[in-house]
C-alpha atoms as a PDB file:
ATOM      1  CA  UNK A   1     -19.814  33.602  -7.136  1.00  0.00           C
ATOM      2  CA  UNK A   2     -18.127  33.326 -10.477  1.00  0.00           C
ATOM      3  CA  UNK A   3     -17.905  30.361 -12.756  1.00  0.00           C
ATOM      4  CA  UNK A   4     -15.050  29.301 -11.528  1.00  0.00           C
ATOM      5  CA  UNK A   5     -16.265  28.943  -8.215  1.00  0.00           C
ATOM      6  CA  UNK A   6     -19.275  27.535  -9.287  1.00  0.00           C
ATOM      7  CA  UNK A   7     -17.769  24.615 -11.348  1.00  0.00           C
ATOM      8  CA  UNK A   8     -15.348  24.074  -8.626  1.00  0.00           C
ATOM      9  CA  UNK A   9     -18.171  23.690  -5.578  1.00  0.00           C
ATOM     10  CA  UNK A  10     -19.765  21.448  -8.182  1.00  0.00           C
ATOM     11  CA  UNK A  11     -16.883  19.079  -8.386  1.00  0.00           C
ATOM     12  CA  UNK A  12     -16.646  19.401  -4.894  1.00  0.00           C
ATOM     13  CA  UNK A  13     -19.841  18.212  -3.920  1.00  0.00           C
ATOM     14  CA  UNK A  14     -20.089  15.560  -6.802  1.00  0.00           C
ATOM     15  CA  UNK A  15     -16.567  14.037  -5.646  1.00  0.00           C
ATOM     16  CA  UNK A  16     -17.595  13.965  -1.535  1.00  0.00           C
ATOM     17  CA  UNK A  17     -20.615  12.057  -2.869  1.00  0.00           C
ATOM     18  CA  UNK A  18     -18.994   9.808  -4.793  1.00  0.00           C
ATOM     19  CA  UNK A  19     -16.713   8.745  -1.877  1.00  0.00           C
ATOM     20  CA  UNK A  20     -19.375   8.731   0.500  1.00  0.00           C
ATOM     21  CA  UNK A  21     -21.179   6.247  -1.917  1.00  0.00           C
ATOM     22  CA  UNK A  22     -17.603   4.072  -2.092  1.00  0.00           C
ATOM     23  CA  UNK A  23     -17.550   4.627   1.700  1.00  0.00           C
ATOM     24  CA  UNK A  24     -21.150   3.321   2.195  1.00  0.00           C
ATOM     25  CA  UNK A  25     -20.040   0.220   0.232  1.00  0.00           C
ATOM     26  CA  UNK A  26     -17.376  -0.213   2.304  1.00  0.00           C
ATOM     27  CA  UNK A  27     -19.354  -0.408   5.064  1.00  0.00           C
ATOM     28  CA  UNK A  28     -21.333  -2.723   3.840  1.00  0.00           C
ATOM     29  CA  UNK A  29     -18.633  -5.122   2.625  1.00  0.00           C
ATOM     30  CA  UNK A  30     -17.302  -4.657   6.116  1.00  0.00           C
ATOM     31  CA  UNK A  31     -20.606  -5.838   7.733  1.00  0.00           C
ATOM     32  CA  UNK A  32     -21.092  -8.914   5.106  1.00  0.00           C
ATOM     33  CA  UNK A  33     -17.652 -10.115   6.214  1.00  0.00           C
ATOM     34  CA  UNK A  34     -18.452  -9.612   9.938  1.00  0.00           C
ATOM     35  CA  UNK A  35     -22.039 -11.141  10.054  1.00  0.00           C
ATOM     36  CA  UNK A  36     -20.712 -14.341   7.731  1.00  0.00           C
ATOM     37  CA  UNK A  37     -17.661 -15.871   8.672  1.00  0.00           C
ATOM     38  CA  UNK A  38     -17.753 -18.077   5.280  1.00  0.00           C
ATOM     39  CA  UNK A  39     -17.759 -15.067   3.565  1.00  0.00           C
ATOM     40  CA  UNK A  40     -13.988 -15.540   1.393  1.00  0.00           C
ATOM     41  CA  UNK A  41     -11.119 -13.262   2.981  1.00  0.00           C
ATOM     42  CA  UNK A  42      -9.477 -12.828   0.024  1.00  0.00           C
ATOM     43  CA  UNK A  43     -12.105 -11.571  -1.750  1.00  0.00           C
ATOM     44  CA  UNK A  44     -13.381  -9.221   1.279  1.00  0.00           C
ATOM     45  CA  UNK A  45      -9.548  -7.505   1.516  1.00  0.00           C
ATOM     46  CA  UNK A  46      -9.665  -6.846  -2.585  1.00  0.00           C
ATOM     47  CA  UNK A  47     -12.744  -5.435  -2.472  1.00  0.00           C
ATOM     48  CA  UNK A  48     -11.818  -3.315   0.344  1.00  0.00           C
ATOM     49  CA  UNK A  49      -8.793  -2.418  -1.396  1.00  0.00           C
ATOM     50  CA  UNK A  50     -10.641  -1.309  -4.444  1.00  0.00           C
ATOM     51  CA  UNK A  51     -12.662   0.741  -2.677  1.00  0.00           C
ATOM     52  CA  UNK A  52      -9.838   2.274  -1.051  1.00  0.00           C
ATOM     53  CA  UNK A  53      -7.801   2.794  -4.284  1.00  0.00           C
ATOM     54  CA  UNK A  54     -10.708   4.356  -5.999  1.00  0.00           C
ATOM     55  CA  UNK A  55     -11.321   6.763  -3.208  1.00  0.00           C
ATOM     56  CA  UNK A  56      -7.693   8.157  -3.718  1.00  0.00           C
ATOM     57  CA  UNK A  57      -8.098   8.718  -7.184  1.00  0.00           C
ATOM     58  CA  UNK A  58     -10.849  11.202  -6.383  1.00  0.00           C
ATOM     59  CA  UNK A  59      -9.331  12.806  -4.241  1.00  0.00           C
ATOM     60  CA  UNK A  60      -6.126  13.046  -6.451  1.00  0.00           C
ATOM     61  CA  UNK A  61      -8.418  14.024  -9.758  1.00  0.00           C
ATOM     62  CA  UNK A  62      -9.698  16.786  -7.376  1.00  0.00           C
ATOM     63  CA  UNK A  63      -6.198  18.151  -5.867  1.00  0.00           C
ATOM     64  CA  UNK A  64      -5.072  17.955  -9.794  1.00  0.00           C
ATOM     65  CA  UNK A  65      -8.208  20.219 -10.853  1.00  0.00           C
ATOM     66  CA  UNK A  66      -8.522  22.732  -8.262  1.00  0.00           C
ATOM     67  CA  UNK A  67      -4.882  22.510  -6.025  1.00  0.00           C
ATOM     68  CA  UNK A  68      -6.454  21.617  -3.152  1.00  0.00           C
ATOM     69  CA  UNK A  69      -7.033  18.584  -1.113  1.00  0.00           C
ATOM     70  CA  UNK A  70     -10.470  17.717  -0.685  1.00  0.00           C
ATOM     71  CA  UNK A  71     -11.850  17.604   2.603  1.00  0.00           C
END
């Protein structure tokens, strides 16, 4: 493997964790909102949407760097 490859299966695995982590919030913001119905809508959907928002940005920063989407 040569450098390049190595730096770019680097990014590769540091970006999939990354939105696994953001996905694993998501799921948990998803539960919180489903277990307490007091829990405030608005602030559930932004928080969602942040999550969502910063998940395309990886995936954008990593299309950018290596011209391919990540999968």
């Amino acid at each position: 493997m040569t450098k390049s490859e190595d730096l770019k299966s680097l990014l590769n695995v540091n970006c999939m964790k990354m939105i696994n982590e953001l996905q694993g919030k998501q799921t948990q913001l998803m539960e919180i909102y489903k277990s307490n119905p007091t829990f405030p809508f608005d602030f559930y959907n932004i928080s969602i949407r942040e999550v969502d928002t910063k998940i395309q940005a990886i995936r954008e920063l990593y299309k950018q760097i290596t011209n391919e989407e990540l999968f």
